[in-house]
C-alpha atoms as a PDB file:
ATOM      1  CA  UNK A   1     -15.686 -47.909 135.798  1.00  0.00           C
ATOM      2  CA  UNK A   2     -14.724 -49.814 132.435  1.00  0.00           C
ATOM      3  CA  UNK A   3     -18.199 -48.617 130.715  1.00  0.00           C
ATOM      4  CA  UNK A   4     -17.427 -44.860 131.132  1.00  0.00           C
ATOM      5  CA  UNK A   5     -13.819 -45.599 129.730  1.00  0.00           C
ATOM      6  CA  UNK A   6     -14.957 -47.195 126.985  1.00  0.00           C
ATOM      7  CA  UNK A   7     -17.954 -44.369 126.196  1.00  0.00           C
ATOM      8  CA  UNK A   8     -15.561 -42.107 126.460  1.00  0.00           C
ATOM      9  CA  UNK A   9     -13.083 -43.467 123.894  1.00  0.00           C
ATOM     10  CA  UNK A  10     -15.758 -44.161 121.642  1.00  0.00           C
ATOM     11  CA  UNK A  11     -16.779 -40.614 121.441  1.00  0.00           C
ATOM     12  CA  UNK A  12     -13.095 -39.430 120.944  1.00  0.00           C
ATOM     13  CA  UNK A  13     -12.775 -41.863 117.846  1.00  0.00           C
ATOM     14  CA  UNK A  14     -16.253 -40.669 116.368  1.00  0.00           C
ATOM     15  CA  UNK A  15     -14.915 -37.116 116.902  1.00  0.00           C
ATOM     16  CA  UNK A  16     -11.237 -37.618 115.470  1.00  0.00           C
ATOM     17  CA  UNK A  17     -12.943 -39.240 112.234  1.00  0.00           C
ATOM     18  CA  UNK A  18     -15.267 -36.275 112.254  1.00  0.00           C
ATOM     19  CA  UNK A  19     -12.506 -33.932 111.978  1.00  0.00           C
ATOM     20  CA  UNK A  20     -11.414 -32.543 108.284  1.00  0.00           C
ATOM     21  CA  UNK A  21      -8.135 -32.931 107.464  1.00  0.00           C
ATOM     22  CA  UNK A  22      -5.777 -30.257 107.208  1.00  0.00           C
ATOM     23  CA  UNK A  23      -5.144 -28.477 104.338  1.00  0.00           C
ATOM     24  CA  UNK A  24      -2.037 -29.370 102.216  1.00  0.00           C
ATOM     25  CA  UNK A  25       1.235 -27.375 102.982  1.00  0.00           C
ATOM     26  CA  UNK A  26       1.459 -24.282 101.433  1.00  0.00           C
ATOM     27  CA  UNK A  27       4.531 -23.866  98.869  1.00  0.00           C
ATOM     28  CA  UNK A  28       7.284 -21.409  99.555  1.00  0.00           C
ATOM     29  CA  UNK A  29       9.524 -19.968  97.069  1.00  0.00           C
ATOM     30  CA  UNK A  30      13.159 -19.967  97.752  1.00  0.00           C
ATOM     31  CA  UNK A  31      15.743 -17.840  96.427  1.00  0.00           C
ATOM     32  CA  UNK A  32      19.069 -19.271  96.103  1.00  0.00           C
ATOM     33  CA  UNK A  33      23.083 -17.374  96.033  1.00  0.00           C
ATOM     34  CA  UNK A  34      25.849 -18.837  94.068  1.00  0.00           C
ATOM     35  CA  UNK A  35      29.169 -16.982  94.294  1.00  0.00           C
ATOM     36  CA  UNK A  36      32.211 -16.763  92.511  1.00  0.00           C
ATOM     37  CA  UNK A  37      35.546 -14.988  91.823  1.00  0.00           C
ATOM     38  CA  UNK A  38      35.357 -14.640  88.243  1.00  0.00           C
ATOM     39  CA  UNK A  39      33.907 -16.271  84.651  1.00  0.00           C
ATOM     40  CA  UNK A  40      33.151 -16.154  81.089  1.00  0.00           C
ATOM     41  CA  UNK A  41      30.763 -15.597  79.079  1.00  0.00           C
ATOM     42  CA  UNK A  42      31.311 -18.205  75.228  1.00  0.00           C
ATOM     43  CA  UNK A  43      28.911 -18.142  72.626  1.00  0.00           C
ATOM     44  CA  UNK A  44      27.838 -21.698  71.715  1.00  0.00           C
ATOM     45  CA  UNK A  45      27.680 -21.996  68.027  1.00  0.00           C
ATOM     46  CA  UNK A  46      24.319 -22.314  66.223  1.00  0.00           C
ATOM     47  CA  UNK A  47      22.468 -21.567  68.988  1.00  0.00           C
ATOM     48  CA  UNK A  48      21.272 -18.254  71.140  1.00  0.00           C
ATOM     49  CA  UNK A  49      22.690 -19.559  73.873  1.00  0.00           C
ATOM     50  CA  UNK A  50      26.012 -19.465  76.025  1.00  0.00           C
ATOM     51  CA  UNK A  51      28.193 -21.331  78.185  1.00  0.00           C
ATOM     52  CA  UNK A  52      28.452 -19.500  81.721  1.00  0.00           C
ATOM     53  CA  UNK A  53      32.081 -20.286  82.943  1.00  0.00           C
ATOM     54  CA  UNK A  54      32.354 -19.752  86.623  1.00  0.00           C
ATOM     55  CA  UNK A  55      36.128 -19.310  88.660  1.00  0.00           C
ATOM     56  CA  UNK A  56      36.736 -20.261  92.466  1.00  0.00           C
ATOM     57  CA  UNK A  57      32.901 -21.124  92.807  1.00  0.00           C
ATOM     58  CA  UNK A  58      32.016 -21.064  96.415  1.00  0.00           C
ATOM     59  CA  UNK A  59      31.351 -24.818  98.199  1.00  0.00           C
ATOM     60  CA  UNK A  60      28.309 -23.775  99.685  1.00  0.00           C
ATOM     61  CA  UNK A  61      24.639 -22.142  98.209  1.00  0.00           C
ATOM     62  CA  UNK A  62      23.201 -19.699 100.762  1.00  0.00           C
ATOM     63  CA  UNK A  63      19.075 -20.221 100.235  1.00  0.00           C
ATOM     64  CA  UNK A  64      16.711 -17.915 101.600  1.00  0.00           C
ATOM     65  CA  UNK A  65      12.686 -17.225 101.443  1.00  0.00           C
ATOM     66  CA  UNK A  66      10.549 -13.946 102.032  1.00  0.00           C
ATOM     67  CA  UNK A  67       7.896 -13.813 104.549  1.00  0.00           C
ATOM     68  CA  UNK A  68       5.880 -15.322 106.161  1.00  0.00           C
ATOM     69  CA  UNK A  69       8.276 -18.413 106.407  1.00  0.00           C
ATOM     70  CA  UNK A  70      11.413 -16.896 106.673  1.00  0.00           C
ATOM     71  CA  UNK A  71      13.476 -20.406 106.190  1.00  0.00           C
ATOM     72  CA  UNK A  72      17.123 -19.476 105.609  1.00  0.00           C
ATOM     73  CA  UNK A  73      20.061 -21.909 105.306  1.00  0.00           C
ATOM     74  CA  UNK A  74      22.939 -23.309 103.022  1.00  0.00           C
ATOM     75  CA  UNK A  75      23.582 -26.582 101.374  1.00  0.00           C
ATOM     76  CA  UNK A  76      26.391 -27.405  99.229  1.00  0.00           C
ATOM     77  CA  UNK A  77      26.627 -27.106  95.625  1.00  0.00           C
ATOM     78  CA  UNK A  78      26.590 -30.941  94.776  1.00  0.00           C
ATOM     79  CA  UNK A  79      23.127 -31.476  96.429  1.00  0.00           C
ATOM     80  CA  UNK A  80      22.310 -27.666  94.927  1.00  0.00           C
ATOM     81  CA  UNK A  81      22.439 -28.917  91.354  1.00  0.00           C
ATOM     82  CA  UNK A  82      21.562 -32.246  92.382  1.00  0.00           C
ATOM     83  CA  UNK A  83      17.876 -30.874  93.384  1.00  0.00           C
ATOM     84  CA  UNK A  84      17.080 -28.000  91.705  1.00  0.00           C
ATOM     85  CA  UNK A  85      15.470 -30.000  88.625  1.00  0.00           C
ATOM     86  CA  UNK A  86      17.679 -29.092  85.296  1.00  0.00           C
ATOM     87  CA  UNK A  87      16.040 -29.805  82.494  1.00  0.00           C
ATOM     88  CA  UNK A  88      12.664 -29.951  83.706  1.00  0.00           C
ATOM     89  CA  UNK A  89       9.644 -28.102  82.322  1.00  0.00           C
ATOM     90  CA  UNK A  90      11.196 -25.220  83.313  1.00  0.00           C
ATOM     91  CA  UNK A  91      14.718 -24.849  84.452  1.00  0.00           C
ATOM     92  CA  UNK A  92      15.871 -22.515  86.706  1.00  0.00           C
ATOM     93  CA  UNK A  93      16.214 -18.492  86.052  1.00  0.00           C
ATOM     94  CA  UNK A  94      19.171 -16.461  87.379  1.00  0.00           C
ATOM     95  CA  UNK A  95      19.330 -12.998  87.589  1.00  0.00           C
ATOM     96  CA  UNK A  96      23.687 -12.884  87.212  1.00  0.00           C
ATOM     97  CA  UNK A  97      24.889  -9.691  89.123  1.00  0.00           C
ATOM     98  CA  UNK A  98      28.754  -8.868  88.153  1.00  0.00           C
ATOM     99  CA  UNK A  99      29.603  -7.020  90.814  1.00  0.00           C
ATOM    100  CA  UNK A 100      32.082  -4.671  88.961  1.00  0.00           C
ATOM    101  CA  UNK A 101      30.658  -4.569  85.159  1.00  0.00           C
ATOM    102  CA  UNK A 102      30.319  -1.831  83.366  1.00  0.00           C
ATOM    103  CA  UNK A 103      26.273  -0.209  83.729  1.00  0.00           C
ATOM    104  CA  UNK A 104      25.222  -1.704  80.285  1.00  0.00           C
ATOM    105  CA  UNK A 105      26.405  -5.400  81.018  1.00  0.00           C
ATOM    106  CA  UNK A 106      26.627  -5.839  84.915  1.00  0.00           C
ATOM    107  CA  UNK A 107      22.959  -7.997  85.389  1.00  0.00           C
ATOM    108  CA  UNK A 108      21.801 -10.411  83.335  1.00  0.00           C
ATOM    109  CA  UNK A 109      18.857 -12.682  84.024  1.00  0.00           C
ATOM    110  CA  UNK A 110      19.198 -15.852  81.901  1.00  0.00           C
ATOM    111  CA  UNK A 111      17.525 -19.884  82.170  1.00  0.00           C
ATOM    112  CA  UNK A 112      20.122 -22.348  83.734  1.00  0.00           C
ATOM    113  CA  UNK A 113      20.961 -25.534  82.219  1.00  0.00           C
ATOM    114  CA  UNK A 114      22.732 -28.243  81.729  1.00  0.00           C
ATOM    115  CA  UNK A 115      25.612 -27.973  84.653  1.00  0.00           C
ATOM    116  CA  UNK A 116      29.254 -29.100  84.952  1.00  0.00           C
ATOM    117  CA  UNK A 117      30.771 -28.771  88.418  1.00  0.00           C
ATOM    118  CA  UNK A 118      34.376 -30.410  88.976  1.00  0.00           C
ATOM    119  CA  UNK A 119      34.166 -29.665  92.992  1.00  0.00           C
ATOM    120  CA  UNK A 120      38.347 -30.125  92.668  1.00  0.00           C
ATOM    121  CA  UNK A 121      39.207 -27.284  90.900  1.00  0.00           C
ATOM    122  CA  UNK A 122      36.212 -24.906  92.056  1.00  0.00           C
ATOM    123  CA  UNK A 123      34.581 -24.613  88.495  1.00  0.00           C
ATOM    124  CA  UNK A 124      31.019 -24.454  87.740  1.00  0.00           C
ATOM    125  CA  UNK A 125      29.764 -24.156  84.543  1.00  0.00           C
ATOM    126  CA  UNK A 126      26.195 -23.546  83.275  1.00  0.00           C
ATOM    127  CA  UNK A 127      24.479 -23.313  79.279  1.00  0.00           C
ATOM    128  CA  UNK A 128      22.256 -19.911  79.232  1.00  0.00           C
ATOM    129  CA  UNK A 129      19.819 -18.324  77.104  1.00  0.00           C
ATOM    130  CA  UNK A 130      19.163 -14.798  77.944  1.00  0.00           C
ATOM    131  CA  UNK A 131      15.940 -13.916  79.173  1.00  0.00           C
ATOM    132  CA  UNK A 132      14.101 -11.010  77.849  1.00  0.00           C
ATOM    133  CA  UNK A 133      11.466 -11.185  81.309  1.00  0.00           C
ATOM    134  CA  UNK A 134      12.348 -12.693  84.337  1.00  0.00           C
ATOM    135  CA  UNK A 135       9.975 -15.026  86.214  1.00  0.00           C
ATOM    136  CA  UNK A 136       8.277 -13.458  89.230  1.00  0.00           C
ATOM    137  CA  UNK A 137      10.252 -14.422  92.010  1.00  0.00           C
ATOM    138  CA  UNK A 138      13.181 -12.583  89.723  1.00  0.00           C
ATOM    139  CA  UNK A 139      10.924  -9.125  88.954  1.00  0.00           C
ATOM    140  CA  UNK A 140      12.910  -7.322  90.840  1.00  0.00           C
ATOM    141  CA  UNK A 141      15.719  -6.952  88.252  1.00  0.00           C
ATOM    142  CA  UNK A 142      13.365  -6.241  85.860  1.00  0.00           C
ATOM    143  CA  UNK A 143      14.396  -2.444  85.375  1.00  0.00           C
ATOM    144  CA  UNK A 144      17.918  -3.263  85.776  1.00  0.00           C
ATOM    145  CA  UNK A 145      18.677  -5.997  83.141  1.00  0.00           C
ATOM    146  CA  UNK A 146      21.187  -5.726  80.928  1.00  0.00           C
ATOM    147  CA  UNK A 147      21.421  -7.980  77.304  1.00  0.00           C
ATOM    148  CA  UNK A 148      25.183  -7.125  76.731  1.00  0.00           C
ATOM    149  CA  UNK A 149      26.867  -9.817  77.882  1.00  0.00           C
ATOM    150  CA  UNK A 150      30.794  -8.881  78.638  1.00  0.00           C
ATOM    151  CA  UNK A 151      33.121 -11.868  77.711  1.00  0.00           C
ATOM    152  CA  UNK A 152      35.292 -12.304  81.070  1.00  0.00           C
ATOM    153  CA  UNK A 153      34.164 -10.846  84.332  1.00  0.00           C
ATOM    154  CA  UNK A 154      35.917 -10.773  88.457  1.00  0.00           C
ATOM    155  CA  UNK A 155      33.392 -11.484  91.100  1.00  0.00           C
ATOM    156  CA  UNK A 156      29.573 -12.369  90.638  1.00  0.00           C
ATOM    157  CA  UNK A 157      26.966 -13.705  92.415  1.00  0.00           C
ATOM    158  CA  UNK A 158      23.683 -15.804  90.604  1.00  0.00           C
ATOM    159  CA  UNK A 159      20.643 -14.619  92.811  1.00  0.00           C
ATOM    160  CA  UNK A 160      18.774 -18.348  91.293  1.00  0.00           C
ATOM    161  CA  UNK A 161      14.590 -18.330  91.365  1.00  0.00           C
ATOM    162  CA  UNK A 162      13.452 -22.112  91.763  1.00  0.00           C
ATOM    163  CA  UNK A 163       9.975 -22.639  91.317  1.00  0.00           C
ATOM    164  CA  UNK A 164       7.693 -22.595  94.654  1.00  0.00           C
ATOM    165  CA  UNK A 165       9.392 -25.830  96.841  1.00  0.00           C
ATOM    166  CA  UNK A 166       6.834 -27.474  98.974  1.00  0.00           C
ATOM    167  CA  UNK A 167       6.767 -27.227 102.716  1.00  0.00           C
ATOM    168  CA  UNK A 168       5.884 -31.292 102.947  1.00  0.00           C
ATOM    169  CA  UNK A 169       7.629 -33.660 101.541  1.00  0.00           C
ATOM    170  CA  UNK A 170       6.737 -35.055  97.773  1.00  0.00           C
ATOM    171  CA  UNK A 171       5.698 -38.693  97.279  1.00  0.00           C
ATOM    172  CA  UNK A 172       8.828 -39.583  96.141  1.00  0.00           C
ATOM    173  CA  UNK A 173      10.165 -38.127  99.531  1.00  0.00           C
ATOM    174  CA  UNK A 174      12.124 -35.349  97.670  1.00  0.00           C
ATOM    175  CA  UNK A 175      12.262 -31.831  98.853  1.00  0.00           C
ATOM    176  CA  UNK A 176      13.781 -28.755  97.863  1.00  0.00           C
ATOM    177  CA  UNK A 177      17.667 -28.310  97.961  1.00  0.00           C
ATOM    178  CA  UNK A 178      18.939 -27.822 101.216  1.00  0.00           C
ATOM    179  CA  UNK A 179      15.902 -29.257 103.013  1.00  0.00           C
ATOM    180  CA  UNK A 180      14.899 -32.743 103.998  1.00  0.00           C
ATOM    181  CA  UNK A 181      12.038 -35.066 104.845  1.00  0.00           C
ATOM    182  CA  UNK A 182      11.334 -35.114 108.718  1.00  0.00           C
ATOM    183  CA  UNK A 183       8.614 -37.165 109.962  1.00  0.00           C
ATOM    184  CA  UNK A 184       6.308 -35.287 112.130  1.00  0.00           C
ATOM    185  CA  UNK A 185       2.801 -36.308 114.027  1.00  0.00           C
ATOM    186  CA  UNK A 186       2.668 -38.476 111.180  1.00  0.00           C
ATOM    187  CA  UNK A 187       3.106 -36.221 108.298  1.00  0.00           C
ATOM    188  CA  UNK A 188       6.195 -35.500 106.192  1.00  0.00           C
ATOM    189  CA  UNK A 189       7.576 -31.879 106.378  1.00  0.00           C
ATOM    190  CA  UNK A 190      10.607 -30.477 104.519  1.00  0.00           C
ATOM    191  CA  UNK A 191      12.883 -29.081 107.365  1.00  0.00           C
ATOM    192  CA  UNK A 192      16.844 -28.160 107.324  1.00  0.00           C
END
């Protein structure tokens, strides 16, 4: 009775280290919402570039991706900025969608950096350089952006394009904001 048993779970091993392994998680690009109530646009002197002053900034990101993953979710703004990788190769793009402009300066797609956010009194602010393309997860704007930037503004929302986020886990154990390393059959997937 033993000898079968063991045959048997000798074949199972020579078949399990037969077996290719599975191909690496694809990546999934997520598109993240910042809201606020109002902000500013200042020129920062000597430079192309501007500080984006943001009023009665909402707690919470929404996140979203397109098909076929369809991950949706939120994640406050601390672990937002805290994860999105400023000042990377390439920091994030927002297209910045004033929601009552006037048609020549209500969308502006611009490159994120450097953020300030006092949690306390609701303020976020950004540095931006105005983009003259947006990335591809952004393209959508394309026909729509404006490069008149108005100097105060009410409510706006940043529609932010990270780069692609992995569906597993990095080696550092790091995922994209608002997901989190979850072991799983012995791999490391990025879940909510």
């Amino acid at each position: 009775m033993h000898r079968p048993m063991i045959g048997f779970c000798l074949f199972l091993a020579a078949c399990a280290s037969t077996t290719p392994p599975s191909p690496q998680a694809p990546d999934v690009s997520l598109l993240y919402v910042q809201t606020a109530s109002s902000g500013s646009f200042e020129p920062l002197p000597g430079t192309n570039k501007y500080r984006l002053i943001l009023s009665d900034v909402s707690p919470r990101v929404i996140y979203f991706s397109d098909r076929p993953n369809r991950i949706a979710g939120q994640v406050s703004t601390a672990e937002f900025l805290d994860k999105i990788g400023f000042g990377g190769p390439l920091d994030p793009n927002a297209a910045i969608e004033i929601a009552e402009g006037t048609p020549d300066s209500d969308l502006v797609i611009a490159a994120l950096s450097k953020p300030a956010y006092d949690a306390q009194s609701r303020t976020l602010s950004y540095e931006v350089a105005v983009l003259e393309t947006p990335r591809k997860g952004l393209a959508v704007y394309s026909d729509r952006m404006d490069r008149r930037l108005p100097i105060r503004f009410g409510a706006v929302a940043l529609f932010i394009d990270d780069e692609p986020c992995p569906l597993a886990c990095s080696r550092s154990g790091q995922c994209c904001p608002g997901r989190q390393c979850r072991g799983h059959a012995g791999a490391s997937i990025c879940g909510p």
